[in-house]
C-alpha atoms as a PDB file:
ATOM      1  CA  UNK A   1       5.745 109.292  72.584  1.00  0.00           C
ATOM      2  CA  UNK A   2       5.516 105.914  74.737  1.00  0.00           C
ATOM      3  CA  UNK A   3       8.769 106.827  76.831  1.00  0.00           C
ATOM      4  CA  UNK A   4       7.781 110.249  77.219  1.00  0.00           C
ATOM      5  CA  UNK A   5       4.323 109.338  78.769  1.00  0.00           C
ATOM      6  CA  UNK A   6       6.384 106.552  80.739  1.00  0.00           C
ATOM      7  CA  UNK A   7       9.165 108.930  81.994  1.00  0.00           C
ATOM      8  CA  UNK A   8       6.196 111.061  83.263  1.00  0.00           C
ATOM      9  CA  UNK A   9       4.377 108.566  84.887  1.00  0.00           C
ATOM     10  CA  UNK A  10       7.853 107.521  86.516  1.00  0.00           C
ATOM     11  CA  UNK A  11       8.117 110.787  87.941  1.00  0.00           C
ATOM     12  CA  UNK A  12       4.713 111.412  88.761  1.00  0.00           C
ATOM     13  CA  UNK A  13       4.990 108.054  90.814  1.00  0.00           C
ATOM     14  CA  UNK A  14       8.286 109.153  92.370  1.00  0.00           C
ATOM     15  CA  UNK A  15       6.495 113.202  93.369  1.00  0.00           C
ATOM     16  CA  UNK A  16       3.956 111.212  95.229  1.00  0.00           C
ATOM     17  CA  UNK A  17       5.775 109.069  97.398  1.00  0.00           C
ATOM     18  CA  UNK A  18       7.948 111.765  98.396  1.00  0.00           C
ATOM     19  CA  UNK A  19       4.781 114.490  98.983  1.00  0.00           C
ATOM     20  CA  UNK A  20       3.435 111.390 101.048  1.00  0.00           C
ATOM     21  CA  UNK A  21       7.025 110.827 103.010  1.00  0.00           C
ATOM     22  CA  UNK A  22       6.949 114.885 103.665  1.00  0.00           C
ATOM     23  CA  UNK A  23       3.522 115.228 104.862  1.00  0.00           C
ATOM     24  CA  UNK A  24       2.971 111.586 107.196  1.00  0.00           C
ATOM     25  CA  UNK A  25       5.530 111.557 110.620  1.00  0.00           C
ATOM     26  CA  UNK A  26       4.389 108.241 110.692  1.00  0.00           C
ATOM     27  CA  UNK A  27       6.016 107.014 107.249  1.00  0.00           C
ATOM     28  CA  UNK A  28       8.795 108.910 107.914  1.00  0.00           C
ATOM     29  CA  UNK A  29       9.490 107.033 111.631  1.00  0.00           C
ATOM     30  CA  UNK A  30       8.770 103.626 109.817  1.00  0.00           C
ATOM     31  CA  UNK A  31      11.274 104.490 107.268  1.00  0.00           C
ATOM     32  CA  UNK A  32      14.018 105.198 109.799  1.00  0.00           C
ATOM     33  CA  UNK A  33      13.187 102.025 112.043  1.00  0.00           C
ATOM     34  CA  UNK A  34      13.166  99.974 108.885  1.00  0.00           C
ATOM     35  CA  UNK A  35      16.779 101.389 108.064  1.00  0.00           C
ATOM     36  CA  UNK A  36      18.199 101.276 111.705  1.00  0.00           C
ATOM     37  CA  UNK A  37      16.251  97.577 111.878  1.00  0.00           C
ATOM     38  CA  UNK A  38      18.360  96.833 108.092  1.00  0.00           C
ATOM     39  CA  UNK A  39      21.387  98.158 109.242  1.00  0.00           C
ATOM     40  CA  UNK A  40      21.178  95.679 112.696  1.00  0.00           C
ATOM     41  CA  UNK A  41      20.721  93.283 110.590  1.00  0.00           C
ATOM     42  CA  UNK A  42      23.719  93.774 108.308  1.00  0.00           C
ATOM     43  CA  UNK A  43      26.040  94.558 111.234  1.00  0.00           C
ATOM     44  CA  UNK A  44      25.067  91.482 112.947  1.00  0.00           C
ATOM     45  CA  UNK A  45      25.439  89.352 110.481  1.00  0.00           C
ATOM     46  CA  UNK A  46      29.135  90.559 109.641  1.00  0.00           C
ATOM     47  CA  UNK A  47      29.793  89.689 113.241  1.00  0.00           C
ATOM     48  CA  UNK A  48      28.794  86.251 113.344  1.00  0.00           C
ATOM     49  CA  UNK A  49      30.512  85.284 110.038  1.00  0.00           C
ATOM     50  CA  UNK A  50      33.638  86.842 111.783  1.00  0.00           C
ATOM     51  CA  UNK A  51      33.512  84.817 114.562  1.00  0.00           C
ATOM     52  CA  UNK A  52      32.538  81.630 112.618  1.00  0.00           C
ATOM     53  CA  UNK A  53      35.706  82.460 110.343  1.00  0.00           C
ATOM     54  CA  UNK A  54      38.251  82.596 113.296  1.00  0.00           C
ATOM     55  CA  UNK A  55      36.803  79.323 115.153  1.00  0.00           C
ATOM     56  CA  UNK A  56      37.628  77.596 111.357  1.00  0.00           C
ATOM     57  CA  UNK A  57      40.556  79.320 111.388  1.00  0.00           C
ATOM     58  CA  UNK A  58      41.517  78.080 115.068  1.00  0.00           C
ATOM     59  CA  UNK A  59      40.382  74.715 114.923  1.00  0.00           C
ATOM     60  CA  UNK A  60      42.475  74.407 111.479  1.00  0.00           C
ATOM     61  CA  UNK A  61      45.589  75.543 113.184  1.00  0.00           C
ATOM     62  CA  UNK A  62      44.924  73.275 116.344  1.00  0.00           C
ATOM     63  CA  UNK A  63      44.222  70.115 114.178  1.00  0.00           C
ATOM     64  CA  UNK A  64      47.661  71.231 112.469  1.00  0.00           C
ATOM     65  CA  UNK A  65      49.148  71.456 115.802  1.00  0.00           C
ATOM     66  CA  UNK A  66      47.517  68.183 116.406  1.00  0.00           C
ATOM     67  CA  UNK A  67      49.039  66.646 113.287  1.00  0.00           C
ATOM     68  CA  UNK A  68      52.796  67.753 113.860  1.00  0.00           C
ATOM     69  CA  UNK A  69      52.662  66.422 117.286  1.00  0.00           C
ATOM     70  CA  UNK A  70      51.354  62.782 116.087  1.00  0.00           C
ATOM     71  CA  UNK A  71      54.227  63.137 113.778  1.00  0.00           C
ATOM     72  CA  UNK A  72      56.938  64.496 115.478  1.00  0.00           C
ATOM     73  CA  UNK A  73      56.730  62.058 118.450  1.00  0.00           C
ATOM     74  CA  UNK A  74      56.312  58.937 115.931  1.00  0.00           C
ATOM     75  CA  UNK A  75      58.628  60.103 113.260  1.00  0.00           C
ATOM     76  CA  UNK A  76      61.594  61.367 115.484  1.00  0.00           C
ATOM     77  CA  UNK A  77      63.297  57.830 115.802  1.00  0.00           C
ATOM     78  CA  UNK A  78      62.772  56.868 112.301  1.00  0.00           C
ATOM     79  CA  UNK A  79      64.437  60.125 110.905  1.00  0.00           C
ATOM     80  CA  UNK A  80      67.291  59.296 113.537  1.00  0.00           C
ATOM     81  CA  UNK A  81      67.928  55.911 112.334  1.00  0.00           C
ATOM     82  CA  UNK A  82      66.974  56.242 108.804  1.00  0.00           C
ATOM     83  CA  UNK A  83      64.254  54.024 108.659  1.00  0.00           C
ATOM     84  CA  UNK A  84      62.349  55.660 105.636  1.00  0.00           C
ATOM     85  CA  UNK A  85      60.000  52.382 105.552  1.00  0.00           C
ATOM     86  CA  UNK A  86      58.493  53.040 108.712  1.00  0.00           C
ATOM     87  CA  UNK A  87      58.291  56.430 108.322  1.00  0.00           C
ATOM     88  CA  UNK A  88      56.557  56.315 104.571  1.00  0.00           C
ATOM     89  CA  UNK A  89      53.682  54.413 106.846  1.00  0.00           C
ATOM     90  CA  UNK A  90      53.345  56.878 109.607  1.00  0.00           C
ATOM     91  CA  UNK A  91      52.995  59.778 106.916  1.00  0.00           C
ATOM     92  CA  UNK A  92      50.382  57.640 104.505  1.00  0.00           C
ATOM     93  CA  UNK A  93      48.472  56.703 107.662  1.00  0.00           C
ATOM     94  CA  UNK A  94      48.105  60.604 108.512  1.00  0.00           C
ATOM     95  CA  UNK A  95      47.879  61.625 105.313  1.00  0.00           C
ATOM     96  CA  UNK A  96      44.776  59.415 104.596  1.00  0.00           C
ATOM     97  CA  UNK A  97      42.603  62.033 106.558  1.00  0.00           C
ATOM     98  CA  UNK A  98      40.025  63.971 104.917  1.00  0.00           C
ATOM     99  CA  UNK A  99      41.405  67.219 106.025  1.00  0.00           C
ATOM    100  CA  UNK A 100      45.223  66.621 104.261  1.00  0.00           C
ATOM    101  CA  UNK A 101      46.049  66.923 100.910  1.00  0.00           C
ATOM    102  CA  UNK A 102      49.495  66.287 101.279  1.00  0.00           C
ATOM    103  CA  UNK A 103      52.358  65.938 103.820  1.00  0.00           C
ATOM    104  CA  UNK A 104      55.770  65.631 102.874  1.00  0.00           C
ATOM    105  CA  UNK A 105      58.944  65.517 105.585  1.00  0.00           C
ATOM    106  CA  UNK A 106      61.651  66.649 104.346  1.00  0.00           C
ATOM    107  CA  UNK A 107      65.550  66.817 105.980  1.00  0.00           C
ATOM    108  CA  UNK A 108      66.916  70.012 107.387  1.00  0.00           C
ATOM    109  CA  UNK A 109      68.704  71.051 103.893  1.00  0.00           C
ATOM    110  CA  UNK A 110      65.461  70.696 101.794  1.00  0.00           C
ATOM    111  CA  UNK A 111      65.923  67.061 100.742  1.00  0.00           C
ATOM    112  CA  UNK A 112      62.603  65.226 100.695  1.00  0.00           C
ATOM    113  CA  UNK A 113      62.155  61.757 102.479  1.00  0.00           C
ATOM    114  CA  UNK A 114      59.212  60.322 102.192  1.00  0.00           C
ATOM    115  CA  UNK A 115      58.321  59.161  98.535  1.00  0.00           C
ATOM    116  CA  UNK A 116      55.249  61.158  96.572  1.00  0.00           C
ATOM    117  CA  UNK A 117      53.029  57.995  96.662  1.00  0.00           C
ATOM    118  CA  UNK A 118      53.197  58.073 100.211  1.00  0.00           C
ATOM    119  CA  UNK A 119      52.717  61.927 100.969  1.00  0.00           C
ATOM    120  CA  UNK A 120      49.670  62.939  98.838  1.00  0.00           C
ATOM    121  CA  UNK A 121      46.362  61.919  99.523  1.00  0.00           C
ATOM    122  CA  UNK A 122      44.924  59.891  96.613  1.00  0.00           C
ATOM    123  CA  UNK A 123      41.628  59.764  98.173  1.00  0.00           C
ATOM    124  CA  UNK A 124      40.986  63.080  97.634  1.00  0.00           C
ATOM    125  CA  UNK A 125      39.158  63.725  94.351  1.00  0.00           C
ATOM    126  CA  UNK A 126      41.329  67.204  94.270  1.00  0.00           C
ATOM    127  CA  UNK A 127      44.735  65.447  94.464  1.00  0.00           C
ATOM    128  CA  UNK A 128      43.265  62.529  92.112  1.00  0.00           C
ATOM    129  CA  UNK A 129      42.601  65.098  89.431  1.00  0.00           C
ATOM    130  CA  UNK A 130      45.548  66.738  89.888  1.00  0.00           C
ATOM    131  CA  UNK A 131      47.599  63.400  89.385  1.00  0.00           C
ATOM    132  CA  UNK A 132      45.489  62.102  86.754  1.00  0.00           C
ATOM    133  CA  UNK A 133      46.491  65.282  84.766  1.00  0.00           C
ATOM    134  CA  UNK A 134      49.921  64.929  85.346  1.00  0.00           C
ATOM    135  CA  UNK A 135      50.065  61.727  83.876  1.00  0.00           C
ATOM    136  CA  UNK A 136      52.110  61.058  80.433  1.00  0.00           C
ATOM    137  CA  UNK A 137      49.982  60.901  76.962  1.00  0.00           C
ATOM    138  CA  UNK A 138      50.457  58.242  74.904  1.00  0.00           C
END
């Protein structure tokens, strides 16, 4: 009995707000300049996350770029004459940045050179966990 006089309520609700929509040109423009207006809205907000996406996206690649350069240029003679020492400095100097996790250099056949304490991060709470996990039980 309750849900039958509630269902009829419901749709005696819903039969006068669409009688009022059909007979008022005025509701009906409002309704279509609020929908246009929500659409705007909707559009223009999918634009500007786009574009704030692919400036992260760019000024990630360009501090990569950035990165390899510092690197490349400092690295080059240590790889040449071996000089791991030097080179395990350079790479925990860069890698203490906030943006790196890790960076590892390794030789042309796969062969890693700089050791793992040097390459990660421990800084980061991310790598930290990671590490801490990784860790033998006793």
């Amino acid at each position: 009995m309750v849900e039958t006089i509630k269902r009829s309520f419901r749709e005696g609700m819903v039969r006068t707000v669409r009688e009022r929509v059909r007979t008022s040109t005025g509701l009906k423009f409002m309704l279509a300049v609020t929908g246009v207006i929500a659409l705007l809205m909707v559009l223009g907000t999918t634009f500007v996350t786009k574009m704030m996406v692919d400036y992260q996206y760019k000024a990630l690649e360009a501090r990569g770029r950035e990165i390899g350069m510092v690197l490349g240029k400092s690295a080059v003679d240590d790889l040449i004459t071996n000089n791991f020492a030097q080179l395990n400095l350079v790479v925990a100097d860069l890698v203490r940045a906030d943006d790196i996790v890790a960076l590892v250099v390794e030789t042309a056949d796969g062969t890693p050179v700089t050791t793992a304490r040097t390459s990660f991060n421990r800084e980061s709470p991310g790598v930290d966990a990671v590490l801490n996990a990784e860790k033998p039980r006793t």
